[in-house]
Protein backbone atom coordinates (compact mmCIF):
# COMPACT_ATOMS: atom_id res chain seq x y z
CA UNK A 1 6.88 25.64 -23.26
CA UNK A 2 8.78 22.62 -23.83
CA UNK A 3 7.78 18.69 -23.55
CA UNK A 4 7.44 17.81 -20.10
CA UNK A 5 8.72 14.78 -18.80
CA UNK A 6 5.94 12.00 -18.37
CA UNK A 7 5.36 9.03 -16.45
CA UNK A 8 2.49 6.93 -17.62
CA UNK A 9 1.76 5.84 -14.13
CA UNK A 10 1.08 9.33 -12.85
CA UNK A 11 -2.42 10.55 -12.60
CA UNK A 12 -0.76 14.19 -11.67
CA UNK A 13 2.79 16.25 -12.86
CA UNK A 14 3.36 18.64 -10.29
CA UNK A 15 5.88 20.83 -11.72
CA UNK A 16 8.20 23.23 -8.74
CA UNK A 17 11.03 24.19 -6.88
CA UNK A 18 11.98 22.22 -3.87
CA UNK A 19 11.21 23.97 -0.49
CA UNK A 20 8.20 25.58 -1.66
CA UNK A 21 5.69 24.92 1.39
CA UNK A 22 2.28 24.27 -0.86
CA UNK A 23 4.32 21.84 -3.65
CA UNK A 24 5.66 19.70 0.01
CA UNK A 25 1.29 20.08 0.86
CA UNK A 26 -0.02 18.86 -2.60
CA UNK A 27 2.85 16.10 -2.49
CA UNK A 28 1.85 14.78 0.79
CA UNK A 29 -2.04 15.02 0.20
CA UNK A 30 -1.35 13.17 -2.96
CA UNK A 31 0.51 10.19 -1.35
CA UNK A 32 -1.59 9.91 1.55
CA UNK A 33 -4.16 9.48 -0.62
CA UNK A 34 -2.40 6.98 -2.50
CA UNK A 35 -2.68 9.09 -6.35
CA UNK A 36 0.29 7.94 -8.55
CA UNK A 37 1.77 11.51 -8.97
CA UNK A 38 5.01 12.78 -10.80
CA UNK A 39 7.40 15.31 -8.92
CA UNK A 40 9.22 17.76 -11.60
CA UNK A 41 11.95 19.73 -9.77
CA UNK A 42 11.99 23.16 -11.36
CA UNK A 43 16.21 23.72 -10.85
CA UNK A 44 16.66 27.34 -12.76
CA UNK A 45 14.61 30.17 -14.14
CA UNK A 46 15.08 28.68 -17.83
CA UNK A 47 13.65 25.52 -16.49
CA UNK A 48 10.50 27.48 -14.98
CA UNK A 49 10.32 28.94 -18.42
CA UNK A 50 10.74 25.62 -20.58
CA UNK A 51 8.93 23.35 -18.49
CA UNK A 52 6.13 24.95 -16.31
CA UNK A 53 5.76 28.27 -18.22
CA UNK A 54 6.08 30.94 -16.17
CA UNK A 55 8.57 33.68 -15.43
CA UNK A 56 11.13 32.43 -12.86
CA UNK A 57 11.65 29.99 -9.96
CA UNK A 58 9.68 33.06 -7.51
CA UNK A 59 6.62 32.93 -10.00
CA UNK A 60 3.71 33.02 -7.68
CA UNK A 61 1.55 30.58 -10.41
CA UNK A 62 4.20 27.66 -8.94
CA UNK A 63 3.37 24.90 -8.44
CA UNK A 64 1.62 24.47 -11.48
CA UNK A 65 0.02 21.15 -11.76
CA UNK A 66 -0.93 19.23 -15.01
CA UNK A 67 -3.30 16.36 -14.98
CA UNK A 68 -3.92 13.01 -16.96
CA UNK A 69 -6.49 14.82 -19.15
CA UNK A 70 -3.93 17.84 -20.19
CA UNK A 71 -5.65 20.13 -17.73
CA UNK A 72 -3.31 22.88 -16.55
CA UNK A 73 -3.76 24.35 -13.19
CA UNK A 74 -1.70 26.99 -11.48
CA UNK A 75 -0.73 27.74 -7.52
CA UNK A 76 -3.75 24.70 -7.07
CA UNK A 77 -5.44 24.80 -3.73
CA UNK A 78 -6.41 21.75 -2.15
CA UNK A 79 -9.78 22.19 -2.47
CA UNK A 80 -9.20 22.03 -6.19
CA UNK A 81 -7.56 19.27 -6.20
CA UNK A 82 -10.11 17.04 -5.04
CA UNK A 83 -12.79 18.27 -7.29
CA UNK A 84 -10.66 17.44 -10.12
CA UNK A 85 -10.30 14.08 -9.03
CA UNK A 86 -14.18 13.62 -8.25
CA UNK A 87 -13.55 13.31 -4.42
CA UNK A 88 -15.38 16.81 -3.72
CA UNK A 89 -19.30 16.82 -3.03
CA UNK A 90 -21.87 17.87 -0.80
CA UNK A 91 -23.47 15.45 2.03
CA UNK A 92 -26.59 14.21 0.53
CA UNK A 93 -28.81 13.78 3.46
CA UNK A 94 -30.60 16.29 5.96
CA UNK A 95 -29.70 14.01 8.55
CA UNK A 96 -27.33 10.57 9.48
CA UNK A 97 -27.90 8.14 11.87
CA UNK A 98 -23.70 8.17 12.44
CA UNK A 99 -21.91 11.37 12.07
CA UNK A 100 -17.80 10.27 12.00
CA UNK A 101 -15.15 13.18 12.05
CA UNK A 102 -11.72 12.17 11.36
CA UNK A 103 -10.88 9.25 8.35
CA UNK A 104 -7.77 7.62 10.31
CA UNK A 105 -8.00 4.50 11.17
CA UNK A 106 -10.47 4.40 14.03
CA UNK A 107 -13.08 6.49 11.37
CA UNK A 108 -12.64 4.27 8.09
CA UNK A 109 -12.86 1.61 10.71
CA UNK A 110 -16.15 2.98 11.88
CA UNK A 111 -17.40 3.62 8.48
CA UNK A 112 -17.21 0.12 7.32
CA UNK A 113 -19.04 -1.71 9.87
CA UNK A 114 -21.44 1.30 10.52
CA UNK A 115 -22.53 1.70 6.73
CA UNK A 116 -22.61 -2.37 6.48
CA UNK A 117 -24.57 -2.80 9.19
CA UNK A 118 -27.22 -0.12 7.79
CA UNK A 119 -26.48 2.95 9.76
CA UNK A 120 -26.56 5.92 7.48
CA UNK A 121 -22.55 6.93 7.75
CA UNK A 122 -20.90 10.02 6.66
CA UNK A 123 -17.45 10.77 7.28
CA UNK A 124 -15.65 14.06 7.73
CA UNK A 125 -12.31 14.59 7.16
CA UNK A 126 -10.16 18.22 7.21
CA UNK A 127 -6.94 16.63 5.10
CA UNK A 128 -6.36 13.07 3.23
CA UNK A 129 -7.67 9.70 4.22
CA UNK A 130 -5.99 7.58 6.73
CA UNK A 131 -4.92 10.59 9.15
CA UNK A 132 -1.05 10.34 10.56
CA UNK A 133 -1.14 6.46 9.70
CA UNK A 134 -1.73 7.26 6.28
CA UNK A 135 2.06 8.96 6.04
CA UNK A 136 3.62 5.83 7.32
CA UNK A 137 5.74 4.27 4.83
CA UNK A 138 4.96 0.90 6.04
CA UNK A 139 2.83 -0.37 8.53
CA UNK A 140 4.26 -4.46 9.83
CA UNK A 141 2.79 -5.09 12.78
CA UNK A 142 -0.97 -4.86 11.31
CA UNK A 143 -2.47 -8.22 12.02
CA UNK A 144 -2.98 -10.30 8.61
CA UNK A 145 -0.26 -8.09 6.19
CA UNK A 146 3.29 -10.30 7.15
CA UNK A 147 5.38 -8.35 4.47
CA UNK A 148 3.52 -4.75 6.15
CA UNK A 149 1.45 -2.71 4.25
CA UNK A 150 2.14 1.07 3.61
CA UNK A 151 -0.63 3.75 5.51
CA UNK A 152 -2.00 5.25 2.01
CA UNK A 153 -2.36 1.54 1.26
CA UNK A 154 -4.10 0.50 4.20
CA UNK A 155 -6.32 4.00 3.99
CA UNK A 156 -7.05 3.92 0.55
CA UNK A 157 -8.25 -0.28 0.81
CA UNK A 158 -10.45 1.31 3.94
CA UNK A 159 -12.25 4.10 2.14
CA UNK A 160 -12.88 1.44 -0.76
CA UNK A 161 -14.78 -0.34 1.30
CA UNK A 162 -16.31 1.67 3.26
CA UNK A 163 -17.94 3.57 0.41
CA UNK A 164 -19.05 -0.08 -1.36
CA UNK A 165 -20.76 -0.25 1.84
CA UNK A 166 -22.63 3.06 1.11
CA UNK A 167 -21.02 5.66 3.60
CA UNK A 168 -20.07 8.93 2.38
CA UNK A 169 -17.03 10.69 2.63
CA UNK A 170 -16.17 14.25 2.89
CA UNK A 171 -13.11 15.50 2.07
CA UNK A 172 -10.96 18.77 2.79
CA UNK A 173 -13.78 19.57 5.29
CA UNK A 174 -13.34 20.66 8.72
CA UNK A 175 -15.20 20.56 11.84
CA UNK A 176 -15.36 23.73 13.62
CA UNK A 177 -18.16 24.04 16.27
CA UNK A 178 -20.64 21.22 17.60
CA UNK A 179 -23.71 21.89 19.26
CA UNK A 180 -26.10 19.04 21.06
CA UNK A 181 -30.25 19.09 20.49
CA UNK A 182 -32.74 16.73 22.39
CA UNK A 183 -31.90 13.20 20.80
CA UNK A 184 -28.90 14.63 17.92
CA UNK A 185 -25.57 16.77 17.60
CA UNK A 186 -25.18 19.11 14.72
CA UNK A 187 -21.48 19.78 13.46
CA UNK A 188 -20.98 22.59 11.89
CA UNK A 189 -18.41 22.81 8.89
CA UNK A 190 -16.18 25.54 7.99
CA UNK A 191 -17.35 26.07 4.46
CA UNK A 192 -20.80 26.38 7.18
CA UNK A 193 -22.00 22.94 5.93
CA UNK A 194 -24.07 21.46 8.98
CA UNK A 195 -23.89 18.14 9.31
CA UNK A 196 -26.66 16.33 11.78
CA UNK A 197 -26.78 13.30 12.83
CA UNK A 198 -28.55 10.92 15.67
CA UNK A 199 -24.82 9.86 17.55
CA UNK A 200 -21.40 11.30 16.58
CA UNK A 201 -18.13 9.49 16.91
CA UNK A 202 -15.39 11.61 17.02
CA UNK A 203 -12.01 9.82 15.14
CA UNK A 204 -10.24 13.20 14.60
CA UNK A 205 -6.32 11.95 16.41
CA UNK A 206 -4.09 14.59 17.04
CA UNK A 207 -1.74 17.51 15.42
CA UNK A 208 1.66 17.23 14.91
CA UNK A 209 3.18 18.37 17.63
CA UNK A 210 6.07 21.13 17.15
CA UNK A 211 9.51 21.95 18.43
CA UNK A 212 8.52 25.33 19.71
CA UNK A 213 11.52 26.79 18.26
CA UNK A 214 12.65 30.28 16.04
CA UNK A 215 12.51 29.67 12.59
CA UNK A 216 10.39 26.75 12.61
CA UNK A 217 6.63 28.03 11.21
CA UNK A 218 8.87 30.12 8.67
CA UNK A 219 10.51 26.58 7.12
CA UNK A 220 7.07 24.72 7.63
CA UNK A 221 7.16 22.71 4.17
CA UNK A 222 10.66 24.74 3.38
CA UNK A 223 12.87 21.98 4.79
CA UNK A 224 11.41 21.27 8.13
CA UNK A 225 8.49 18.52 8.07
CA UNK A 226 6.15 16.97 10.46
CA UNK A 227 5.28 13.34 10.42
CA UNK A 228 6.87 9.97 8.42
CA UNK A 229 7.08 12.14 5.41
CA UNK A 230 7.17 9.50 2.94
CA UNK A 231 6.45 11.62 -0.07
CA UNK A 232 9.64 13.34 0.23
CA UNK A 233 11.94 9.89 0.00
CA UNK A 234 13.19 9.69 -3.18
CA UNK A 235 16.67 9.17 -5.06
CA UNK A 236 17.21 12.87 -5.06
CA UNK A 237 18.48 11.98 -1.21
CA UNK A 238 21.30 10.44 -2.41
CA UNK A 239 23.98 13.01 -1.35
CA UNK A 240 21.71 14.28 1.43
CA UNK A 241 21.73 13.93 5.24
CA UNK A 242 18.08 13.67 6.61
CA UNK A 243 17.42 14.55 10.41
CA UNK A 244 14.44 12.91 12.27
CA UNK A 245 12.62 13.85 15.43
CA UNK A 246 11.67 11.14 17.63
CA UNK A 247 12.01 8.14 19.07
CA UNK A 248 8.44 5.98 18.64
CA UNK A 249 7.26 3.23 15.97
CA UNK A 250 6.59 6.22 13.59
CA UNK A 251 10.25 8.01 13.46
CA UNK A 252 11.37 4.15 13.57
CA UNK A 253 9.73 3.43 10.24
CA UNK A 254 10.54 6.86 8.91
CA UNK A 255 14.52 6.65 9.36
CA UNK A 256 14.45 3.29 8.09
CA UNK A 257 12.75 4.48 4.76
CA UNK A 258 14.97 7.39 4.19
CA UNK A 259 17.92 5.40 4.89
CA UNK A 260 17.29 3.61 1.44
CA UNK A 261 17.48 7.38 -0.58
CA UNK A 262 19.94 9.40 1.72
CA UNK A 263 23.88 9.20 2.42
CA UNK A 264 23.25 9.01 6.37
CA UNK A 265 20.32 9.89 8.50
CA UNK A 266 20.44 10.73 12.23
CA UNK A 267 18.34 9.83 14.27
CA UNK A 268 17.66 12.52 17.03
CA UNK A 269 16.19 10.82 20.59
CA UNK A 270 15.51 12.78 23.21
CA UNK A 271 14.99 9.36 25.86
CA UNK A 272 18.49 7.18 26.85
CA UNK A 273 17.55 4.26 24.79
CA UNK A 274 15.44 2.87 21.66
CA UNK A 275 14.38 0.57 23.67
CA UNK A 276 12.29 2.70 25.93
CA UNK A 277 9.80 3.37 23.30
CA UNK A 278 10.07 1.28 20.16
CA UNK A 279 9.43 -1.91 19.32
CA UNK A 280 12.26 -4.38 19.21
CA UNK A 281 12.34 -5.39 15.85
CA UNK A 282 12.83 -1.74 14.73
CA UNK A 283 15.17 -1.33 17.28
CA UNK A 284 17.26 -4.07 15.35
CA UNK A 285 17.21 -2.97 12.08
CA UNK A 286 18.16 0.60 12.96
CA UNK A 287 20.98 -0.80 14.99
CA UNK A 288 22.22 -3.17 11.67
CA UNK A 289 22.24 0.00 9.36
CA UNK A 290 25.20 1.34 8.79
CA UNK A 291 24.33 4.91 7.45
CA UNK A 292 21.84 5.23 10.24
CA UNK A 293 23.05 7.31 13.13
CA UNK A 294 21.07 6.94 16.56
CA UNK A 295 21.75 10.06 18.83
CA UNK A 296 20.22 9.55 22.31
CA UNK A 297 19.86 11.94 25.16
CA UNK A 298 20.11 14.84 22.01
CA UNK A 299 17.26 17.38 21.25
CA UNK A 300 17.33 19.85 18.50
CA UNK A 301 17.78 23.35 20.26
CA UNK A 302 17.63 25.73 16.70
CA UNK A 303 17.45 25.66 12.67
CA UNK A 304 17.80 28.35 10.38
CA UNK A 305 17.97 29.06 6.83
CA UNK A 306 16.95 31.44 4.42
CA UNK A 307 14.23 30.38 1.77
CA UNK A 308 14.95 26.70 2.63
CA UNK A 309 16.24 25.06 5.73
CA UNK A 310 20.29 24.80 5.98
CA UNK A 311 21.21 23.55 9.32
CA UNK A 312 20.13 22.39 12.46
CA UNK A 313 21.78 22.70 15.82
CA UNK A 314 21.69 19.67 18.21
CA UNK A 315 22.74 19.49 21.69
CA UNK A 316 23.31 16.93 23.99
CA UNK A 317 21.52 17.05 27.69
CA UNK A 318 24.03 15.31 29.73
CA UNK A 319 26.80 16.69 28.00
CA UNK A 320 26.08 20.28 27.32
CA UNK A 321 27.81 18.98 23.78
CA UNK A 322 26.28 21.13 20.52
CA UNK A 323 26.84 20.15 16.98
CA UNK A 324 25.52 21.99 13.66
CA UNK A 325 24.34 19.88 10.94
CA UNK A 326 23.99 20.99 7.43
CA UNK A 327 20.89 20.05 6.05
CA UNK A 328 17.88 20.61 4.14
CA UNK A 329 15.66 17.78 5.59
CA UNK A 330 14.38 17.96 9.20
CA UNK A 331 11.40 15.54 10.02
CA UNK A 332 9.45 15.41 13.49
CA UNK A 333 7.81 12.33 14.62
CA UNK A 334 7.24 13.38 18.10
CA UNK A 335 3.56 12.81 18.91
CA UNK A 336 0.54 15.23 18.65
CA UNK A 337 -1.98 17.17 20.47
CA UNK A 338 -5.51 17.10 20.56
CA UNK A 339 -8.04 19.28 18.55
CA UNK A 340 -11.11 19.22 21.03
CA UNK A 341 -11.79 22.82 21.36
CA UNK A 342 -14.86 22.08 20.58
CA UNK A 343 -15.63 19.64 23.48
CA UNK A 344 -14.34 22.25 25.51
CA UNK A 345 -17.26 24.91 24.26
CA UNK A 346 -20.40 21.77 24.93
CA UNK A 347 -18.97 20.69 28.11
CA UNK A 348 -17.46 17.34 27.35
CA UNK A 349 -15.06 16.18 30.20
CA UNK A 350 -11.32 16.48 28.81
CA UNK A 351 -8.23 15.36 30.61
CA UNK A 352 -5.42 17.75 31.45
CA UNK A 353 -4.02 17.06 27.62
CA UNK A 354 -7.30 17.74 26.15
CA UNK A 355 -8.17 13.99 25.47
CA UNK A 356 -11.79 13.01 25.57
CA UNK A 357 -12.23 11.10 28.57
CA UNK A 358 -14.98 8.34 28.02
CA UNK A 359 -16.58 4.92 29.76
CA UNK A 360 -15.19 4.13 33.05
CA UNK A 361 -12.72 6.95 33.07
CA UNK A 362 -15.57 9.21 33.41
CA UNK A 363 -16.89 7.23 36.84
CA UNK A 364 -15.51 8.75 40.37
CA UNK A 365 -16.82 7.08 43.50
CA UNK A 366 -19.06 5.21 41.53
CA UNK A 367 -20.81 7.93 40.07
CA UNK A 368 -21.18 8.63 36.51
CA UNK A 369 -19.90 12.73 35.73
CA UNK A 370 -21.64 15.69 36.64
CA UNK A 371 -24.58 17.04 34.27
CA UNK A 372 -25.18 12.96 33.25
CA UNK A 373 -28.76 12.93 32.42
CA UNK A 374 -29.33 9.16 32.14
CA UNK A 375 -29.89 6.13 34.54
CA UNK A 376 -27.14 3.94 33.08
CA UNK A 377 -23.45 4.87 33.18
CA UNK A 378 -21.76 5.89 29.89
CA UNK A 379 -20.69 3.27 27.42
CA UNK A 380 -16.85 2.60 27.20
CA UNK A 381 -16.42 4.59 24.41
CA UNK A 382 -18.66 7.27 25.13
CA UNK A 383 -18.08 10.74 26.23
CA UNK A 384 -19.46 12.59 29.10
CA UNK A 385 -21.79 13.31 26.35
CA UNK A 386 -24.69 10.63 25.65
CA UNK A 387 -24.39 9.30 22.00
CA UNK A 388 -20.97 11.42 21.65
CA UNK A 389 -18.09 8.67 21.26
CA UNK A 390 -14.64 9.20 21.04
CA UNK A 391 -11.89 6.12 19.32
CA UNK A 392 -8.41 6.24 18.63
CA UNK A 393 -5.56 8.66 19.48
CA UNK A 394 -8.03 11.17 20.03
CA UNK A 395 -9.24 9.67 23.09
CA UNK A 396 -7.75 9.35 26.70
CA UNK A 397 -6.23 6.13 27.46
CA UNK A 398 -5.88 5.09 24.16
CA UNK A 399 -2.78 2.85 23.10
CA UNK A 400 -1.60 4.85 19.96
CA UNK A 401 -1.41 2.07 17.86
CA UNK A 402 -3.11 1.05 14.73
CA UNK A 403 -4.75 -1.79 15.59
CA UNK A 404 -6.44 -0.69 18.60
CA UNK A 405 -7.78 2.05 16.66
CA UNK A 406 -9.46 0.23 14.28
CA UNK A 407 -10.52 -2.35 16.76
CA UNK A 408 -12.25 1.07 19.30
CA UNK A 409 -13.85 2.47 15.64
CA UNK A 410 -15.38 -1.03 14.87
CA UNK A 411 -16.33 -1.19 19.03
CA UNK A 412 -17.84 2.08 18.59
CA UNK A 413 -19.96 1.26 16.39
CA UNK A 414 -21.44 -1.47 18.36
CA UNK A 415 -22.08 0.97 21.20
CA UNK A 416 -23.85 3.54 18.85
CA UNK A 417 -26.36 0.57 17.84
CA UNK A 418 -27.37 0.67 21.57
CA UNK A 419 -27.38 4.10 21.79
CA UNK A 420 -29.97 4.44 18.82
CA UNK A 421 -31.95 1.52 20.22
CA UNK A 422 -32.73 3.57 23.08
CA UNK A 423 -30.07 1.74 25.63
């Protein structure tokens, strides 16, 4: 093999082709977790030879990944990843007072004030700290951060300090069943780590949502992206046109950072206006950009390509009008669903969208929900559940918005202390 390139900033090479879908997933773990990493694009067979070691750019060992110490590790999972880094470990108590699933913002939030206040905190969390906020590029309408702060920022400050506080973290762990016992729920992991714990706030969000359309799980990670996608903005855009989904806050911020790598980016809007569901001062900027392209009343109606995305279709819905776009960027910023399953199987109360309904959203003609074993009426953040909560996008009614999820974690919190108290 021959020298690779370094950067002395760069805790991780990852060396690959482009539109390989677990390079795009180690990228994206990497900086949402805010670790200084350095992207080698593996362009031709001698290259893969030279560089990374292996036969050809189809070499199932790709990505290989090379780390500060020397270590060489091929096709690396996840999982490994984290161990490698020191992020990996086992909960260290039989039982918590406050069980948090989901690191967004509404969990880190959680975790600080429950850990400093003295509850015994552990947080679970299937992917990287700071949840979809962590993929924002840059976060300016966060109270106290004038010149915005990007999500891995923001997530990677909040873990910081939640851990000086003494809560644990668990990473690249998953919730998969709950069950409730007199006075505690047990979560149960699926590496079948249980986790119990005296109240349980569930912080989880919600999954990308998709386009529903042929060829899309094929190009997952191939060309077709979900969320800001900030890893993926870089100088090699330079010739490129990017396509993005949406038409909230998050596709706002996501256009306006590719539009500083890429020839021209379109913006794809399903709604009449900007207006209808961004703020204004995005709104502006997008407007004043001159290789920025808004396209209202437009959906994307197919993609294709073989190994790596190569055009998508758009069509207009007042027009009928279709146009093909060649391209090997598609990102979609167009909300999320839900993962309460598990609700579903312990009877919490969902809404029609699978939301956790909590508080006074749970009273009907003054009367708390069916099955509610207590005298008082449920908290404002609790579920139909006593000393199950429910903050952020995660739960029904919620504003979607960063702030108010860290403010409902932190509120949470406050409500679990009364919980535990007996209240």
């Amino acid at each position: 093999m021959g020298p690779i390139p370094t950067d002395p900033n760069a805790h991780i090479t990852i060396l690959g082709r482009i539109g390989a879908p677990l390079g795009y997933m180690i990228r994206d773990f990497l900086h949402r977790s805010d670790v200084p990493f350095q992207w080698v694009e593996l362009r031709s067979d001698q290259q893969a030879r030279d560089l990374a070691g292996v036969e050809n750019l189809n070499d199932k060992r790709l990505p290989v990944c090379v780390f500060a110490d020397g270590e060489r590790v091929e096709c690396p999972t996840i999982r490994q990843i984290t161990e490698k880094l020191g992020w990996f470990h086992d909960a260290s108590r039989a039982e918590y007072d406050l069980a948090i699933y989901g690191a967004g913002p509404a969990g880190l939030s959680a975790a600080v004030y429950g850990a400093s206040e003295g509850l015994t905190t552990v947080v679970i969390e299937r992917s990287a700290v700071g949840g979809q906020a962590g993929s924002s590029s840059k976060i300016e309408n966060y109270l106290g951060f004038p010149k915005g702060i990007s999500g891995a920022d923001l997530a990677e400050n909040a873990r910081e300090q939640a851990i000086k506080f003494g809560a644990e973290i668990l990473i690249g762990r998953e919730g998969v069943r709950a069950e409730m016992l007199p006075g505690k729920g047990v979560g149960y992991l699926a590496d079948g780590t249980k986790i119990v714990a005296r109240a349980t706030l569930c912080a989880t969000g919600v999954a990308y949502r998709s386009l529903g359309l042929e060829n899309e799980d094929r190009l997952r990670g191939a060309g077709v992206y979900y969320g800001a996608g900030a890893s993926e903005a870089t100088p090699c855009m330079a010739h490129e046109h990017v396509i993005v989904v949406g038409g909230g806050n998050s596709a706002g911020q996501a256009v306006m950072h590719f539009s500083k790598y890429a020839a021209q980016v379109s913006m794809v809007v399903r709604g009449r206006a900007l207006a209808d569901t961004m703020s204004r001062y995005l709104c502006d900027r997008i407007d004043s950009a001159p290789n920025i392209r808004v396209l209202p009343n437009t959906e994307v109606s197919a993609i294709d390509g073989d190994e790596m995305l190569q055009w998508v279709e758009i069509t207009n819905s007042v027009t009928g009008e279709k146009e093909k776009i060649e391209t090997r960027r598609l990102f979609i910023c167009i909300g999320g669903e839900p993962r309460t399953g598990w609700a579903e199987q312990i009877g919490i109360v969902r809404d029609t969208g699978g939301y956790l309904v909590t508080g006074p959203d749970l009273i009907s003609d003054n009367k708390p929900p069916a099955g509610w074993p207590l005298e008082r009426d449920p908290y404002y953040l609790e579920t139909s559940m006593p000393g199950i909560f429910a903050a952020g996008d995660v739960r029904h009614g919620s504003m979607k918005r960063c702030a108010s999820a860290v403010g409902e974690g932190a509120m949470a919190v406050a409500f679990v202390h009364r919980y535990l108290a007996g209240g």
